[in-house]
N, C-alpha and C. Protein backbone atom coordinates (compact mmCIF):
# COMPACT_ATOMS: atom_id res chain seq x y z
N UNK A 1 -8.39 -12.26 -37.17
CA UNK A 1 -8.15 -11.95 -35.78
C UNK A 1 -6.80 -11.28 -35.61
N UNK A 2 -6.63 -10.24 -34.76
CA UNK A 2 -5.45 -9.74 -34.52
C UNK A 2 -5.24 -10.13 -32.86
N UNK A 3 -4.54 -9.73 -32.39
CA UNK A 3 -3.67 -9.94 -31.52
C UNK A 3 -3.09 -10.97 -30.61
N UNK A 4 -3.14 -11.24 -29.37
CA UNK A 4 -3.19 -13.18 -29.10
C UNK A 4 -4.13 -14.01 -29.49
N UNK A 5 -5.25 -13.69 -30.04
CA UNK A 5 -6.11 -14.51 -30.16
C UNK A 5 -5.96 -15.02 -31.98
N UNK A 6 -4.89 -14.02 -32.19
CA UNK A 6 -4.47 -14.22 -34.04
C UNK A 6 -3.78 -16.11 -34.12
N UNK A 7 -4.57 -16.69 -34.92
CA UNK A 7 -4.26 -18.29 -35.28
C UNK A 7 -3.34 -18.01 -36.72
N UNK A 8 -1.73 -18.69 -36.26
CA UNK A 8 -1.00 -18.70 -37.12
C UNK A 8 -1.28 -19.90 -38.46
N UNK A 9 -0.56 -19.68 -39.45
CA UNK A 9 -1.30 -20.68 -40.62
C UNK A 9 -0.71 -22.35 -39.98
N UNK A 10 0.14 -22.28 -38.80
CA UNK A 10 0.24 -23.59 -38.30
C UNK A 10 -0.59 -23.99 -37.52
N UNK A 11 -1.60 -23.25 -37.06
CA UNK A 11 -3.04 -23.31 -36.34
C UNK A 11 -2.43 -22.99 -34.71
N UNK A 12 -1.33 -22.73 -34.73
CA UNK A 12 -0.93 -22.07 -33.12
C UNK A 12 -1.62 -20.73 -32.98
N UNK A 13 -1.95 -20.24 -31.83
CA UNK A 13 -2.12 -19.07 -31.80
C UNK A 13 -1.15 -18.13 -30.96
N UNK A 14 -1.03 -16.56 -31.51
CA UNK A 14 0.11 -16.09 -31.27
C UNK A 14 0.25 -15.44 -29.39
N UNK A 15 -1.12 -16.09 -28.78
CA UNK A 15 -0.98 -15.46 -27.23
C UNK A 15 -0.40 -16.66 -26.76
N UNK A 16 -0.23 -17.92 -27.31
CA UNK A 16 0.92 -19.50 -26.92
C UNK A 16 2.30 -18.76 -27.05
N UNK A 17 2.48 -18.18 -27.65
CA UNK A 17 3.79 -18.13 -28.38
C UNK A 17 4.37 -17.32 -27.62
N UNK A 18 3.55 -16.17 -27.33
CA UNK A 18 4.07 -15.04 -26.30
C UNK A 18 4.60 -15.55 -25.05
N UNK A 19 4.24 -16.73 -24.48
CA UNK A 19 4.52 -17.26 -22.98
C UNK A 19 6.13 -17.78 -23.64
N UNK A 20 6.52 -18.48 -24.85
CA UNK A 20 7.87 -18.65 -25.24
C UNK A 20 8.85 -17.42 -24.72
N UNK A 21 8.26 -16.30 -25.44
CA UNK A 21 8.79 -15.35 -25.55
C UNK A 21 9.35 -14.44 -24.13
N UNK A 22 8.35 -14.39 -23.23
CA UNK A 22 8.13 -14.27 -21.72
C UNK A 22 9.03 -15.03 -20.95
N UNK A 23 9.59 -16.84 -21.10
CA UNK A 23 9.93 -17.03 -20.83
C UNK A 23 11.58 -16.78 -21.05
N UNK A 24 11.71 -16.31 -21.94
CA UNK A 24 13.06 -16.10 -22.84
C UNK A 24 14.01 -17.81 -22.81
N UNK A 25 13.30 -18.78 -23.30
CA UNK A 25 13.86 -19.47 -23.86
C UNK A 25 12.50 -20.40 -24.82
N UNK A 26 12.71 -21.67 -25.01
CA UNK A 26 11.70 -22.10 -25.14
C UNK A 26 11.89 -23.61 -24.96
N UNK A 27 11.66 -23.63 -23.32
CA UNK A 27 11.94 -24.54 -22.29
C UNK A 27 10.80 -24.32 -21.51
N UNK A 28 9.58 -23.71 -21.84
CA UNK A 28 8.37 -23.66 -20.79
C UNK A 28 7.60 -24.52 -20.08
N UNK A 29 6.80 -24.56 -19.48
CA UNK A 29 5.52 -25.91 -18.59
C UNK A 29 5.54 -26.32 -20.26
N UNK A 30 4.64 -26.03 -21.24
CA UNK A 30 4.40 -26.81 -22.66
C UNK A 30 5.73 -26.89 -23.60
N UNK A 31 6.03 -28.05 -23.30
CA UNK A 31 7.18 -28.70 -23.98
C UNK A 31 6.74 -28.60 -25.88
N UNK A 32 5.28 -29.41 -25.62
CA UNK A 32 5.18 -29.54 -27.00
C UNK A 32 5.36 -28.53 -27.52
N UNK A 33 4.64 -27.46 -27.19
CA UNK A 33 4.53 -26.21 -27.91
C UNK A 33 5.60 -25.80 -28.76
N UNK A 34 6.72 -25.92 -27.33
CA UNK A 34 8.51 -25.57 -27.60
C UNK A 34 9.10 -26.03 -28.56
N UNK A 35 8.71 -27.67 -28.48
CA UNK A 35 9.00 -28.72 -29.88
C UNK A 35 8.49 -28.00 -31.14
N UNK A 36 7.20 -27.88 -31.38
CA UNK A 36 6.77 -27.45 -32.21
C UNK A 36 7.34 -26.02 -32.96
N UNK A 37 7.59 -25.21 -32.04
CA UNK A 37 7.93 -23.65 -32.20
C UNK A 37 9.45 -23.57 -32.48
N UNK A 38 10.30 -24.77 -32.88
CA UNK A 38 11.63 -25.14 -32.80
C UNK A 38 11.76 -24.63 -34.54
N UNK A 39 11.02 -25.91 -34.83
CA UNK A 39 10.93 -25.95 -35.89
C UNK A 39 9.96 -25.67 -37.30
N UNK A 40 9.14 -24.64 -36.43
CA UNK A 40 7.62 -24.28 -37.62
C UNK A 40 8.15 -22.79 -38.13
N UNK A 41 8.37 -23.18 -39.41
CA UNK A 41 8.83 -21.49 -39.99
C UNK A 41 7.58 -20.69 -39.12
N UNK A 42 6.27 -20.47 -39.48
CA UNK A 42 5.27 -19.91 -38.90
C UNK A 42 5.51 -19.39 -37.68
N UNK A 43 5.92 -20.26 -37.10
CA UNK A 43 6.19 -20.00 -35.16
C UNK A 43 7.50 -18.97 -35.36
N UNK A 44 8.72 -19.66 -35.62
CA UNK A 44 9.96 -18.86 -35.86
C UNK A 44 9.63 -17.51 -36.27
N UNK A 45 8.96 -17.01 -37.38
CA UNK A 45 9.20 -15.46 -37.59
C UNK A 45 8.16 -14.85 -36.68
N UNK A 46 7.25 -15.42 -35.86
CA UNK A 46 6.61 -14.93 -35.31
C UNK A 46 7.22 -14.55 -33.80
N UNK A 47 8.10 -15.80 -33.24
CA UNK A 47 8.46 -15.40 -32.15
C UNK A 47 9.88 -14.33 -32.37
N UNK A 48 10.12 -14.07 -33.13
CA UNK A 48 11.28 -13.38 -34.05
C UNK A 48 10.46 -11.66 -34.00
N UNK A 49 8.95 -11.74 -34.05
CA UNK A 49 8.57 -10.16 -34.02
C UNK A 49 8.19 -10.05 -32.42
N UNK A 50 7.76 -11.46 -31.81
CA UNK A 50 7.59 -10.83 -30.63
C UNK A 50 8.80 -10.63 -29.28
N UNK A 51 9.60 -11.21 -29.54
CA UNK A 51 11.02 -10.89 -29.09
C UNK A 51 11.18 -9.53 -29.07
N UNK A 52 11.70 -8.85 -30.46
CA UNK A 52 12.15 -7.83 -30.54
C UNK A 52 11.06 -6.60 -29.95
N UNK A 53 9.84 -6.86 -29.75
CA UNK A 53 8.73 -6.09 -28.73
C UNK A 53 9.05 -6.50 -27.50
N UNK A 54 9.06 -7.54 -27.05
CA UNK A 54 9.27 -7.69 -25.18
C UNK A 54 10.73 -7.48 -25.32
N UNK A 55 11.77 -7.29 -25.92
CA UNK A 55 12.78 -6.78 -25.50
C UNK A 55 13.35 -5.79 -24.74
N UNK A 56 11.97 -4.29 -24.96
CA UNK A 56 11.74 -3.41 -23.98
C UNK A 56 11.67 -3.63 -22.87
N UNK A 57 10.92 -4.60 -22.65
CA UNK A 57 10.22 -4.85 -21.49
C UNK A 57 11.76 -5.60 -20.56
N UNK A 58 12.15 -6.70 -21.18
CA UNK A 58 12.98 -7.44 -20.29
C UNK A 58 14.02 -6.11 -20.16
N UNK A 59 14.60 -5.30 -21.31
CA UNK A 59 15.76 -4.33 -20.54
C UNK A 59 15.07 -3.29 -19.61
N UNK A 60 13.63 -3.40 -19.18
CA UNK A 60 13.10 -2.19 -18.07
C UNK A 60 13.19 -2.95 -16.79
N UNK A 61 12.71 -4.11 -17.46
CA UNK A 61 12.56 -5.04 -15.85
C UNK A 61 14.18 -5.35 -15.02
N UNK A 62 15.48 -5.40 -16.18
CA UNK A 62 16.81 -5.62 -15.63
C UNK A 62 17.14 -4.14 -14.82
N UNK A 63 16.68 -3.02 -15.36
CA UNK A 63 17.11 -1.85 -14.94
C UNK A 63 17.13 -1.45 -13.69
N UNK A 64 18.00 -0.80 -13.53
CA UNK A 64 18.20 -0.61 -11.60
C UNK A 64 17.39 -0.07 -11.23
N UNK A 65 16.19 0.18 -9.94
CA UNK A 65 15.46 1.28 -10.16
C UNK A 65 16.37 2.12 -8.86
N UNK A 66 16.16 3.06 -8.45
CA UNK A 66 16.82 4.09 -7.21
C UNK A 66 15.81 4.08 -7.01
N UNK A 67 16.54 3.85 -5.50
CA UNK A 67 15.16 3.80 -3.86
C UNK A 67 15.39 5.28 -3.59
N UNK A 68 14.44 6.36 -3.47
CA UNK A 68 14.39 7.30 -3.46
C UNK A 68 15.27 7.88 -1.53
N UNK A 69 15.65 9.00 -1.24
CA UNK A 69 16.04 9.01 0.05
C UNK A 69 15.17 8.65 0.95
N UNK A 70 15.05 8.10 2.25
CA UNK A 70 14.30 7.98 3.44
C UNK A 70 13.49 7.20 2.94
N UNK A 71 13.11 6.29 1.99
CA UNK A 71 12.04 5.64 1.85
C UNK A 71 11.87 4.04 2.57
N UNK A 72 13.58 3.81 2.89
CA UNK A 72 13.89 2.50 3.95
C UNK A 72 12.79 2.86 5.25
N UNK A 73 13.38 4.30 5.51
CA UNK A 73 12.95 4.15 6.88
C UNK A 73 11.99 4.66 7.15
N UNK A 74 10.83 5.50 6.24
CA UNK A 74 9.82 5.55 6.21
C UNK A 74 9.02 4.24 6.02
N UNK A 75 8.91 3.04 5.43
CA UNK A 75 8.42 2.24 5.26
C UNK A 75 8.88 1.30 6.56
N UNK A 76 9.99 1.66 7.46
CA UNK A 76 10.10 0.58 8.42
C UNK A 76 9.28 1.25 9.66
N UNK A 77 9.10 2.51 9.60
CA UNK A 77 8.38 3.34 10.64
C UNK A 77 6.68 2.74 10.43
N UNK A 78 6.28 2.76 9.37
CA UNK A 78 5.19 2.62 9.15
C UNK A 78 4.99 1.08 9.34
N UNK A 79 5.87 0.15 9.64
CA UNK A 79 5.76 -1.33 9.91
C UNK A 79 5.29 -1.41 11.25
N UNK A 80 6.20 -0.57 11.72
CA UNK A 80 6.53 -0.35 13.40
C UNK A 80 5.30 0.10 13.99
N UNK A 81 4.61 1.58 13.43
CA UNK A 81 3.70 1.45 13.65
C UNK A 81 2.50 0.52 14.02
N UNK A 82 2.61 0.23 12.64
CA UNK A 82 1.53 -1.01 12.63
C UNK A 82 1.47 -2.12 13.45
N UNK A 83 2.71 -2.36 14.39
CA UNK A 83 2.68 -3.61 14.97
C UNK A 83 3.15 -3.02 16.17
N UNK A 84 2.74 -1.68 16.74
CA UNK A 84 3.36 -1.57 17.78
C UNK A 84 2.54 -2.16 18.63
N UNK A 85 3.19 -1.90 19.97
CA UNK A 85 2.72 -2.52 21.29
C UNK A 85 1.84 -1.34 22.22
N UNK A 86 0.78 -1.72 23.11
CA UNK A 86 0.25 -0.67 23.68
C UNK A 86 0.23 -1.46 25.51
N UNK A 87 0.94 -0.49 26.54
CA UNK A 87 1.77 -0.57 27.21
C UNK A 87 0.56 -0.29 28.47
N UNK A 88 -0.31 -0.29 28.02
CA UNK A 88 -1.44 0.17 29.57
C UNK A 88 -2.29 -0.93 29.22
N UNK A 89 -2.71 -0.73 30.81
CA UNK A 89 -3.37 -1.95 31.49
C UNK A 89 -4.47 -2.08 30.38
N UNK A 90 -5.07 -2.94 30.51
CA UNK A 90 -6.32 -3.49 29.93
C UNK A 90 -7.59 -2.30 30.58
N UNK A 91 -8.51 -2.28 29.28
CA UNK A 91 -9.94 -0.55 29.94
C UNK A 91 -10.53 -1.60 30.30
N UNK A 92 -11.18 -1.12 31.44
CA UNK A 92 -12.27 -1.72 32.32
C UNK A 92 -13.51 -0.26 32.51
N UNK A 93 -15.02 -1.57 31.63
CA UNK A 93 -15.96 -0.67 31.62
C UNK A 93 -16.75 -1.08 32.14
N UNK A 94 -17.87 -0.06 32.94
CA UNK A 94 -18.50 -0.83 33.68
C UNK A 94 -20.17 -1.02 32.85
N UNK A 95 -20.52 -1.99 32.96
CA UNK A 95 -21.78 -2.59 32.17
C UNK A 95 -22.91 -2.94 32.96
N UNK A 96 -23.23 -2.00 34.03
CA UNK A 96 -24.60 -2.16 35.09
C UNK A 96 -24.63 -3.15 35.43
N UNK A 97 -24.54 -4.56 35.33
CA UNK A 97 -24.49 -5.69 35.98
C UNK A 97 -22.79 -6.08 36.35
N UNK A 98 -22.14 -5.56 35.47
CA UNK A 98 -20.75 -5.74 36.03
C UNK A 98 -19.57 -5.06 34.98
N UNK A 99 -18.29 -5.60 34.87
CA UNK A 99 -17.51 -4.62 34.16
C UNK A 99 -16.80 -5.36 32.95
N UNK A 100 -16.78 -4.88 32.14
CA UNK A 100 -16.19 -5.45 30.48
C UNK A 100 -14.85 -5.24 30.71
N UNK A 101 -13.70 -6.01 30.77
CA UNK A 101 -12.29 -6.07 30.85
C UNK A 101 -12.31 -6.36 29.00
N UNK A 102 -11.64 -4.92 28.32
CA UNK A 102 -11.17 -5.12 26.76
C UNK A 102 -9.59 -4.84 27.18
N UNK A 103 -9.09 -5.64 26.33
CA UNK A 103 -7.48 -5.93 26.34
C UNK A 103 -7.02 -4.79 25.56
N UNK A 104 -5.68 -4.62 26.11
CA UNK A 104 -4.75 -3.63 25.89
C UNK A 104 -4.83 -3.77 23.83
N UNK A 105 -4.30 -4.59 23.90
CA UNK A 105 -4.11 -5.23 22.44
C UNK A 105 -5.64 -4.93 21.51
N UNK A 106 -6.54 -5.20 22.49
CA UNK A 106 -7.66 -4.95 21.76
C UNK A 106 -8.57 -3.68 21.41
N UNK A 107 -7.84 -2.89 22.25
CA UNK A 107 -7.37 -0.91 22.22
C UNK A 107 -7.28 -0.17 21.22
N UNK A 108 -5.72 -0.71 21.12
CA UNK A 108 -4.99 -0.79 19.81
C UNK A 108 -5.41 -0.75 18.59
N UNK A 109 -6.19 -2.42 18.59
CA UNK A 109 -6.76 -2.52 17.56
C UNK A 109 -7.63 -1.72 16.91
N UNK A 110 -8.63 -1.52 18.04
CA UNK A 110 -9.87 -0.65 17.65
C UNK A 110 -9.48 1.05 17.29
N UNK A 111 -8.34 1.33 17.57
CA UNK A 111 -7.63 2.98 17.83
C UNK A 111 -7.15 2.55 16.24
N UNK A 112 -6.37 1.75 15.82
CA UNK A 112 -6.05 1.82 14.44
C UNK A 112 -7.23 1.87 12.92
N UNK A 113 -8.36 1.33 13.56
CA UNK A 113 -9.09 0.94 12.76
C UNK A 113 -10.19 2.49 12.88
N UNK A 114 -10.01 3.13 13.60
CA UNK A 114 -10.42 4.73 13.66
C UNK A 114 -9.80 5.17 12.72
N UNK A 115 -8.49 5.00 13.30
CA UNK A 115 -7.75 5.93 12.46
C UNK A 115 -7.75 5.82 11.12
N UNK A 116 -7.45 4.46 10.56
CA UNK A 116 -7.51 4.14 9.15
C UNK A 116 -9.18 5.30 8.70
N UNK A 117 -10.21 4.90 9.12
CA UNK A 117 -11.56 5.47 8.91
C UNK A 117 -11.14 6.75 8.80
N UNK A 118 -11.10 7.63 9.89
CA UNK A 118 -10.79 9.31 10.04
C UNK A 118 -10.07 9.28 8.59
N UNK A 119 -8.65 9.05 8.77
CA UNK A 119 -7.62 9.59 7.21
C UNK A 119 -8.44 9.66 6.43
N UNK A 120 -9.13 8.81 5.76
CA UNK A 120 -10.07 8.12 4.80
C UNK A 120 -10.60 9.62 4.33
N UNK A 121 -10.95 10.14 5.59
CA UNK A 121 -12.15 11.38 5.47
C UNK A 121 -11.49 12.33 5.54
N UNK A 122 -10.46 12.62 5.69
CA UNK A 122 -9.60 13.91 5.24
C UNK A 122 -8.55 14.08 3.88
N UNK A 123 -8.77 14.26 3.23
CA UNK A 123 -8.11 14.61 2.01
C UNK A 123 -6.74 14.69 1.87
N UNK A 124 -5.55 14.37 1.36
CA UNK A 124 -4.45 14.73 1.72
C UNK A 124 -3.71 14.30 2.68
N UNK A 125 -4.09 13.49 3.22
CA UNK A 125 -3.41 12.94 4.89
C UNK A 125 -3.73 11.41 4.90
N UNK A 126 -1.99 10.76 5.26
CA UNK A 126 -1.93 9.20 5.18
C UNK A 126 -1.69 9.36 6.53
N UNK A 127 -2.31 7.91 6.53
CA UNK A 127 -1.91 7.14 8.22
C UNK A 127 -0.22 6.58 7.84
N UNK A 128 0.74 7.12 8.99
CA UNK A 128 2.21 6.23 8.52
C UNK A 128 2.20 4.99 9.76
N UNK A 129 1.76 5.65 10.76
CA UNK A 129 1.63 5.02 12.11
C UNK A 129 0.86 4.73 13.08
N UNK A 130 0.70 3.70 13.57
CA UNK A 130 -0.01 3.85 15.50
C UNK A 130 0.75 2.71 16.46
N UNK A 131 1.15 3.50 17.46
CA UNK A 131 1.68 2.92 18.48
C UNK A 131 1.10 3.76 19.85
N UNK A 132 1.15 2.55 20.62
CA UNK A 132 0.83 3.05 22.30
C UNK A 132 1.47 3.25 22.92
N UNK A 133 1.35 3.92 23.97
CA UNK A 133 2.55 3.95 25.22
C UNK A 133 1.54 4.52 26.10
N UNK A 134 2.39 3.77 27.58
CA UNK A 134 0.83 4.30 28.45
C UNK A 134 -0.18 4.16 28.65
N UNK A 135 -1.01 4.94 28.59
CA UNK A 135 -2.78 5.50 28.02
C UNK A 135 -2.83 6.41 27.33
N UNK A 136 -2.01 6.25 26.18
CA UNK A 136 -1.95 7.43 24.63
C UNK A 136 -1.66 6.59 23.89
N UNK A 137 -2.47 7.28 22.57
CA UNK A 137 -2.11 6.73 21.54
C UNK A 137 -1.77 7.79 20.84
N UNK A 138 -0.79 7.06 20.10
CA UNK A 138 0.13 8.43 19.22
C UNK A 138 0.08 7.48 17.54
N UNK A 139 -0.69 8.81 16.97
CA UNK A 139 -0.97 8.69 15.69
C UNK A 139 -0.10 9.47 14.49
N UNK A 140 0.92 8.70 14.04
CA UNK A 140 1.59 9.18 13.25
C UNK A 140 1.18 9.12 11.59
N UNK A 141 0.80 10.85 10.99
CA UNK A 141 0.61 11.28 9.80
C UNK A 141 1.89 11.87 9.09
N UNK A 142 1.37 11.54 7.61
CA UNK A 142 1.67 12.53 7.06
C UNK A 142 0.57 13.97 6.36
N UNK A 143 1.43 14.48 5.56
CA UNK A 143 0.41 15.05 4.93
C UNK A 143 1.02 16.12 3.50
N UNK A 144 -0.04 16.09 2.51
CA UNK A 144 0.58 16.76 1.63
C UNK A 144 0.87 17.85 1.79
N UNK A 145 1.14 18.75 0.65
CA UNK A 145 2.16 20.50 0.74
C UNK A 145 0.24 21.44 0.50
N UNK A 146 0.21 22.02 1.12
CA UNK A 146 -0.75 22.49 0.97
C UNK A 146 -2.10 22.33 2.00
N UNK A 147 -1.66 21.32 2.66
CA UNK A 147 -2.81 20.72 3.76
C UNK A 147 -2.24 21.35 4.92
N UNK A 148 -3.19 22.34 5.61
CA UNK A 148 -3.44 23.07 6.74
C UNK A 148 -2.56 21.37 8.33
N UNK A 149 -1.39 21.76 8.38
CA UNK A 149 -1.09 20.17 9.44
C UNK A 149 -1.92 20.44 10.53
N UNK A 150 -1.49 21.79 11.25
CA UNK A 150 -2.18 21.84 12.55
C UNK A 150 -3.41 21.53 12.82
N UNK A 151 -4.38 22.29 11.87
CA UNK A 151 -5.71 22.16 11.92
C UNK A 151 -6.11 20.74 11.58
N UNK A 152 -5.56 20.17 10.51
CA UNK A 152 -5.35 18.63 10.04
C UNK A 152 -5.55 17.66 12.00
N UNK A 153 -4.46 17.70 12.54
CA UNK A 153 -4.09 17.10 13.31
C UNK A 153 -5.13 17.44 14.41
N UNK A 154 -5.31 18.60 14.63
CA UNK A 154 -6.11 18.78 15.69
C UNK A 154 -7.92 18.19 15.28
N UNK A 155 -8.18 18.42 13.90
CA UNK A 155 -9.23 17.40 13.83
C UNK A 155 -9.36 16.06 13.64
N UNK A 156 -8.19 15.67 13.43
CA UNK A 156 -7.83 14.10 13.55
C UNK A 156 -8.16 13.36 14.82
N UNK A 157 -7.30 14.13 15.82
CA UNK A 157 -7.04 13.68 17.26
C UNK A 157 -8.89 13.59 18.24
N UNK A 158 -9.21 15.47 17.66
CA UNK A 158 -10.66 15.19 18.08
C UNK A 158 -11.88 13.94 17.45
N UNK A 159 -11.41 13.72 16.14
CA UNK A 159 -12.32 12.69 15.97
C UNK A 159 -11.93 11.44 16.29
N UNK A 160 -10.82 11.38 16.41
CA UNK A 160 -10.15 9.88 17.20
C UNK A 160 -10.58 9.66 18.58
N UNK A 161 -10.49 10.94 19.20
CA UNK A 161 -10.66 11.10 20.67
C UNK A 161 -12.29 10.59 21.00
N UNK A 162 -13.07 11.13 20.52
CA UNK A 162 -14.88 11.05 20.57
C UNK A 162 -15.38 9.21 19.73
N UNK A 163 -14.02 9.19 18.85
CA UNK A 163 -14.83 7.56 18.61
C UNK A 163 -14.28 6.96 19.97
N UNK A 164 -13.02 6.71 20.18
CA UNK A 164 -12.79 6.42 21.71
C UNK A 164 -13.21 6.24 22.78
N UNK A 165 -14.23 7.34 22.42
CA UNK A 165 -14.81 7.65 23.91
C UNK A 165 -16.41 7.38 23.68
N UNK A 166 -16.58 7.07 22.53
CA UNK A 166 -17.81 6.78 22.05
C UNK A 166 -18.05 5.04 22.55
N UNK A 167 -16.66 3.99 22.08
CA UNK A 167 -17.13 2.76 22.01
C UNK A 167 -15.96 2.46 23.53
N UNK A 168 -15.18 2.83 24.36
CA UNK A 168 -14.37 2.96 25.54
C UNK A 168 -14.76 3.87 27.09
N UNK A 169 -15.88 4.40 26.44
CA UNK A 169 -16.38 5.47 27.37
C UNK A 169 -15.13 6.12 28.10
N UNK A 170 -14.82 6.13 29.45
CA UNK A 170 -13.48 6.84 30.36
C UNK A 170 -12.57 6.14 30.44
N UNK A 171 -12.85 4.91 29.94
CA UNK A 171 -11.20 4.30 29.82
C UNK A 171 -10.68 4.47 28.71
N UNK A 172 -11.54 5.58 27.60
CA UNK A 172 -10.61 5.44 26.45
C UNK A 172 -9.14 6.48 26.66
N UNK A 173 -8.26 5.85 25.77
CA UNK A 173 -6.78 6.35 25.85
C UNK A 173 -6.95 7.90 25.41
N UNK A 174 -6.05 8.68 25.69
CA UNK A 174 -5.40 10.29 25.38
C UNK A 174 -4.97 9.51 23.91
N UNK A 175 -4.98 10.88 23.19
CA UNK A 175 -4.76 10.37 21.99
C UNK A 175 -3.79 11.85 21.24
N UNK A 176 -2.66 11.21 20.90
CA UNK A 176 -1.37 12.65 20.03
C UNK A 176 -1.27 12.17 18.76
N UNK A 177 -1.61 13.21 18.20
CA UNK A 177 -1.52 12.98 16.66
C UNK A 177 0.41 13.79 16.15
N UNK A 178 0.71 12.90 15.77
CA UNK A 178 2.38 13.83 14.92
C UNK A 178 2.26 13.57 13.60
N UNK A 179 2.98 15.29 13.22
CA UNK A 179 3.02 14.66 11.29
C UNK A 179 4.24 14.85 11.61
N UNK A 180 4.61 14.03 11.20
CA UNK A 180 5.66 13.01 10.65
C UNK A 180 6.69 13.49 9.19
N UNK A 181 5.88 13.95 8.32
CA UNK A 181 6.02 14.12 6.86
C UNK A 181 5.09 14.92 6.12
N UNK A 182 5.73 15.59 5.11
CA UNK A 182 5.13 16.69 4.47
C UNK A 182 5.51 16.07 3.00
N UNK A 183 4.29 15.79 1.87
CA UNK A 183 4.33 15.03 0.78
C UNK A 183 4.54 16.41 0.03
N UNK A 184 5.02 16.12 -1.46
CA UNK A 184 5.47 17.19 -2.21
C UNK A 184 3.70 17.66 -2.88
N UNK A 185 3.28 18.80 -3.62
CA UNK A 185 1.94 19.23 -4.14
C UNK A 185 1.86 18.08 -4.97
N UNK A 186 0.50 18.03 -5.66
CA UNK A 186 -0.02 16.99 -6.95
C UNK A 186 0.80 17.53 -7.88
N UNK A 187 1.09 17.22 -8.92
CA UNK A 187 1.52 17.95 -10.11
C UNK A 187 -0.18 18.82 -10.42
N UNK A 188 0.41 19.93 -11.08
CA UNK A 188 -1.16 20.33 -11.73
C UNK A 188 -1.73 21.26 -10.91
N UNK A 189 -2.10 21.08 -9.14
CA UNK A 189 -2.61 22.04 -8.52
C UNK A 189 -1.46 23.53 -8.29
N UNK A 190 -2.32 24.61 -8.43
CA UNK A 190 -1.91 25.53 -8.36
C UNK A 190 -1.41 26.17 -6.81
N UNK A 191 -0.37 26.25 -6.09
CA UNK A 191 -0.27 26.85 -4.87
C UNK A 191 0.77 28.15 -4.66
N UNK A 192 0.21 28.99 -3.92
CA UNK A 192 1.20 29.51 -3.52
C UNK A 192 2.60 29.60 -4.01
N UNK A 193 3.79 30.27 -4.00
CA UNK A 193 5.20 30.38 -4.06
C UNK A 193 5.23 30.96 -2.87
N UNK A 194 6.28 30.18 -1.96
CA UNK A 194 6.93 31.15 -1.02
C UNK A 194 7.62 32.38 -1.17
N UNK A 195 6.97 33.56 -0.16
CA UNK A 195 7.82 34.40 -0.76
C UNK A 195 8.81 35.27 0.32
């Protein structure tokens, strides 16, 4: 057998040994093991090769990584989004015997869960945001280098607008789509040079 499942001639096997190693001492949940692995030549040169392999690993994991620019506040925008507030009255629909009062909050909800769907179906284009104000909802995209924004946005908004109005009938909200952000090309696809 090779790899963790390899049984050393002390009958340990070497995927036990690796959790020593992982832990960087050998003080783990299995004491015995530790006891054992103290003192078993077998164990010793073994945790001796797997050391010097996860050694990579522990100096990648210490390594600093750099938070790239704007990525604080792109990721706090996109929080914000997500939890924004929507500022108009509750839609009132009317249902032939009488009228369906859906909550502001419950607007929202249903406007985000479009939106997530729509992106889905356009190529190239993340949801960063949705927040309300009013009777609008403002849908904040991005989109990659190469993706048409305007046309992007303007079919966004129309298919946001028609589910809206599909499950809200006339109380559904106005709906503004903004990009927000322009992602760099894939590596690999071929575009254009500005010229």
């Amino acid at each position: 057998m090779t790899g963790a499942d390899a049984v050393l001639p002390c009958g340990r096997l070497r995927g036990d040994l690796l959790a020593l190693v992982v832990d960087g001492e050998l003080e783990p949940a299995d004491t015995e093991l530790a006891t054992h692995a103290r003192d078993c030549p077998h164990c010793q040169a073994e945790l001796g090769a797997l050391d010097g392999r996860w050694g990579a690993v522990r100096a990648a994991a210490q390594a600093p990584v750099p938070v790239p620019d704007g990525l604080a506040a792109r990721m706090l925008a996109g929080v914000r989004g997500l939890r924004g507030t929507f500022s108009a009255a509750d839609a009132e629909l009317d249902q032939g015997d009488g009228r369906l009062t859906v909550s502001a909050r419950a607007v929202l909800t249903l406007a985000r869960q479009f939106a997530v769907d729509a992106v889905h179906e356009l190529p190239g284009v993340h949801l960063r945001g949705l927040t309300g104000d009013g009777a609008a909802i403002t849908v904040a995209i991005s989109v990659r280098y190469g993706v048409a924004a305007d046309l992007t946005a303007l079919r966004l908004r129309q298919t946001l607008r028609s589910r809206l109005a599909g499950s809200l009938d006339a109380a559904a909200p106005e709906v503004i789509v903004e990009v927000v952000d322009v992602l760099p090309p894939r590596p690999g696809i071929g575009l254009p040079q500005f010229e």
